[in-house]
Protein backbone atom coordinates (compact mmCIF):
# COMPACT_ATOMS: atom_id res chain seq x y z
CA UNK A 1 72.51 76.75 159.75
CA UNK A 2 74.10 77.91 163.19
CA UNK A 3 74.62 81.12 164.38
CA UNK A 4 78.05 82.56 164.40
CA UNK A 5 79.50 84.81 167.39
CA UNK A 6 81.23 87.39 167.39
CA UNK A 7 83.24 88.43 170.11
CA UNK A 8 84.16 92.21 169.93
CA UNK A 9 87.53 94.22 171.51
CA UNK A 10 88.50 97.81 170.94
CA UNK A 11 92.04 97.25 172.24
CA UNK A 12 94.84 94.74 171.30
CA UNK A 13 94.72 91.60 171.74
CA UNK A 14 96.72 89.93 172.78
CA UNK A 15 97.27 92.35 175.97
CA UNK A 16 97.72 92.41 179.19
CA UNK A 17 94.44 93.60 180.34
CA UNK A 18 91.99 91.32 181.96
CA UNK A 19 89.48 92.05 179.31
CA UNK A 20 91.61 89.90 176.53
CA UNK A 21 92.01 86.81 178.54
CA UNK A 22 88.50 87.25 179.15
CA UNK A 23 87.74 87.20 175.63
CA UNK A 24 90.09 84.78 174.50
CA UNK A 25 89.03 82.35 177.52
CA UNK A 26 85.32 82.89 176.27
CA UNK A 27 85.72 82.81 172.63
CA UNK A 28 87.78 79.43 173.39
CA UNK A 29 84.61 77.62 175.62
CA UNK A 30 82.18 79.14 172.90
CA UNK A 31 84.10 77.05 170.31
CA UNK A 32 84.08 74.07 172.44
CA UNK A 33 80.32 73.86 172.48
CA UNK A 34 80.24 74.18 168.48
CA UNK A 35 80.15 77.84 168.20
CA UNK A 36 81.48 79.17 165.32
CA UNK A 37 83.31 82.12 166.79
CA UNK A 38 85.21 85.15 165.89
CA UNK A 39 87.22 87.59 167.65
CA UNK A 40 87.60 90.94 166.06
CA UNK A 41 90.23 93.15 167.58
CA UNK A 42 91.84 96.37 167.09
CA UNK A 43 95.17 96.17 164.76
CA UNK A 44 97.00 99.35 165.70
CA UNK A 45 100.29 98.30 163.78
CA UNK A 46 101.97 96.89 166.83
CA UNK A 47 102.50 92.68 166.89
CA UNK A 48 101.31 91.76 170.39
CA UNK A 49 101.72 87.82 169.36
CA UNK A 50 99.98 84.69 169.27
CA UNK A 51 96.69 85.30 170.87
CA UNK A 52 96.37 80.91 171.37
CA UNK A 53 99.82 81.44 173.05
CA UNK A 54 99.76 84.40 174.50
CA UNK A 55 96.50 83.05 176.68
CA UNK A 56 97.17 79.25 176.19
CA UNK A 57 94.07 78.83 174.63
CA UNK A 58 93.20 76.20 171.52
CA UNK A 59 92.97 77.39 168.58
CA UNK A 60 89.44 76.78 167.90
CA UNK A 61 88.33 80.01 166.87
CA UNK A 62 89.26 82.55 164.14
CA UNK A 63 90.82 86.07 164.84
CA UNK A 64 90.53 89.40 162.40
CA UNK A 65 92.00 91.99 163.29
CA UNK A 66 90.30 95.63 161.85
CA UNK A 67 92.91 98.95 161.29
CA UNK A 68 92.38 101.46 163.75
CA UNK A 69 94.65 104.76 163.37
CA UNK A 70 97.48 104.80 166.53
CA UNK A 71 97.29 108.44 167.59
CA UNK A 72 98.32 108.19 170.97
CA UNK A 73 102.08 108.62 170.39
CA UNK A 74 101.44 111.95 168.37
CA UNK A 75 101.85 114.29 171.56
CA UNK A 76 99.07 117.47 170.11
CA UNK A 77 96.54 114.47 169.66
CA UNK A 78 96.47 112.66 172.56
CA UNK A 79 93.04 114.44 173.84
CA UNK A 80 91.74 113.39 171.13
CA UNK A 81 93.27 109.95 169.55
CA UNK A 82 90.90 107.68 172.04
CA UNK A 83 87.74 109.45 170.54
CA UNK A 84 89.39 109.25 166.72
CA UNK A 85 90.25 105.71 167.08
CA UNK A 86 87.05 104.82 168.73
CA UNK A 87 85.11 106.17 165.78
CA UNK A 88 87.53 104.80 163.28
CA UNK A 89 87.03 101.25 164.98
CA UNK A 90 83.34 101.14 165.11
CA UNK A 91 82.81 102.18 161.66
CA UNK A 92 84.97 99.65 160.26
CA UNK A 93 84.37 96.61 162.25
CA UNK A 94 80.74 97.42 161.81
CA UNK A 95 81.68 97.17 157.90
CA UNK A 96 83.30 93.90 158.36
CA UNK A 97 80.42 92.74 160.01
CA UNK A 98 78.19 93.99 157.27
CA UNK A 99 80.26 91.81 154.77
CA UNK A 100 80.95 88.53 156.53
CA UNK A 101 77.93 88.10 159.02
CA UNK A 102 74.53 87.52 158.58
CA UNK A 103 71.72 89.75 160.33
CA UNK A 104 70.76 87.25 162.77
CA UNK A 105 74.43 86.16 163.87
CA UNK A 106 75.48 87.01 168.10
CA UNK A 107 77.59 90.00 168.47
CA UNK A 108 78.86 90.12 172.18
CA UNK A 109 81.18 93.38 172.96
CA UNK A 110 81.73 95.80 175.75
CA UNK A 111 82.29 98.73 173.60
CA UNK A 112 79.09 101.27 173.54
CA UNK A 113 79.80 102.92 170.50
CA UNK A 114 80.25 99.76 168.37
CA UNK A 115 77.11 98.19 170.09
CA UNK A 116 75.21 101.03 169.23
CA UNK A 117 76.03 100.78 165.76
CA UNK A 118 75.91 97.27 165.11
CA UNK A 119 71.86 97.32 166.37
CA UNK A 120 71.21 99.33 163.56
CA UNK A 121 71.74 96.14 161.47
CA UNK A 122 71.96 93.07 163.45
CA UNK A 123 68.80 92.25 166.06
CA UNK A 124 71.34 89.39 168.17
CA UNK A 125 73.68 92.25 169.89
CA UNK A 126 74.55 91.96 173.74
CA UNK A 127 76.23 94.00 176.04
CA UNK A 128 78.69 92.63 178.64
CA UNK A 129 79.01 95.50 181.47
CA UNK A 130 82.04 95.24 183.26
CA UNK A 131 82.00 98.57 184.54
CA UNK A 132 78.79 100.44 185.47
CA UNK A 133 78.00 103.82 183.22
CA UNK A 134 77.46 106.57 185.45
CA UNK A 135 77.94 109.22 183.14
CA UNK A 136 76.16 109.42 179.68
CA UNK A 137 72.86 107.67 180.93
CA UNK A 138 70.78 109.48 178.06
CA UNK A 139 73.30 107.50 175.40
CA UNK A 140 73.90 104.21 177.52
CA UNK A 141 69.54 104.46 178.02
CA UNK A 142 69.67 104.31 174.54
CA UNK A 143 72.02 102.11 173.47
CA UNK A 144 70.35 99.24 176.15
CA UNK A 145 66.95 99.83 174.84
CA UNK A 146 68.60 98.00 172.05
CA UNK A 147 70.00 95.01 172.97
CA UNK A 148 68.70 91.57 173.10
CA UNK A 149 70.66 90.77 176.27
CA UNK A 150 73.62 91.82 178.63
CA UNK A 151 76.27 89.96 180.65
CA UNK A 152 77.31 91.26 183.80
CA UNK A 153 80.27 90.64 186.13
CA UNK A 154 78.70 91.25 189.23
CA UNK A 155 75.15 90.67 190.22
CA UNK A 156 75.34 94.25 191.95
CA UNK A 157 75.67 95.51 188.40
CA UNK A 158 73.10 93.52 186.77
CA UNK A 159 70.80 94.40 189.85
CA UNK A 160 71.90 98.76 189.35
CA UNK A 161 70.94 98.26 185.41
CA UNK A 162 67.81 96.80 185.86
CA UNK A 163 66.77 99.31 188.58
CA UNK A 164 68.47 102.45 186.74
CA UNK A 165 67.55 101.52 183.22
CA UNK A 166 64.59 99.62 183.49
CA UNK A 167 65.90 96.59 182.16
CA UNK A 168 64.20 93.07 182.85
CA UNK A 169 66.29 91.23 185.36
CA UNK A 170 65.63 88.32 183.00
CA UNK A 171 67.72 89.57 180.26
CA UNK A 172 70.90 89.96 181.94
CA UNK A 173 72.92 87.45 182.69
CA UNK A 174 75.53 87.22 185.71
CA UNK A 175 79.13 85.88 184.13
């Protein structure tokens, strides 16, 4: 039996950021190569649409959306609503992925604190650095010494992490 992917995003989706058309553009070509692919994405109440319209992508692959709380309208928690939600999201998508995917399935995401979690229980987790850490390097040391692999959008970046983390140029991959 294949592997499934799952493609992970913190924020809405559909949205207007480049990292949903990035996903939904990804999760579309992973389908069309037999894939079996899933996009989980933050549901913070608010109907954003049609992702398959929204991008004009087929709709080859599934979508599940995971509750996140939507703090950042409550004006005394906005300090803190990014770190709740954050949390909130990791815990339960790494929950759903507990329940519906098996251990050796491909997780790809750019969100640290999920990652980290997820590689507690699944051993096919990459990273896809869009935007180089250069704060937090004890956590973000940690959290690449446990990935299988990492997807880059520059080769400057892939280049940076393999000097700065010690990372085998091998195991990242250029997008």
């Amino acid at each position: 039996m294949k592997n499934s992917l799952y493609l992970v995003l913190h924020g809405r989706f559909p949205s207007g950021k480049a990292i949903g058309l990035w996903i939904a553009k990804g999760a579309e070509a992973f389908s069309d190569n037999g894939i079996n692919t899933t996009v989980i994405a933050a549901d913070s109440g608010v109907d954003m649409g049609d992702p398959f319209n929204y991008y004009g992508v087929k709709n080859n692959f599934h979508v599940r959306y995971i509750h996140r709380p939507d703090l950042f309208s409550v004006p005394i928690l906005k300090d803190v609503a990014f770190i709740v939600s954050n949390i909130a999201f990791a815990l339960s998508s790494l929950f759903y992925l507990l329940r519906y995917a098996k251990r050796d399935d491909i997780i790809l995401s750019n969100e640290a604190l999920p990652m980290f979690l997820y590689s507690l229980f699944f051993k096919n987790v990459f990273y896809e650095m869009h935007v180089f850490p250069e704060r937090k390097l004890f956590f973000f040391r940690l959290l690449f010494s446990r990935m299988r692999g990492f997807v880059s959008v520059t080769r400057w970046m892939a280049d940076e992490a393999s000097k700065v983390f010690s990372i085998p140029r091998e195991r990242i991959l250029c997008s």
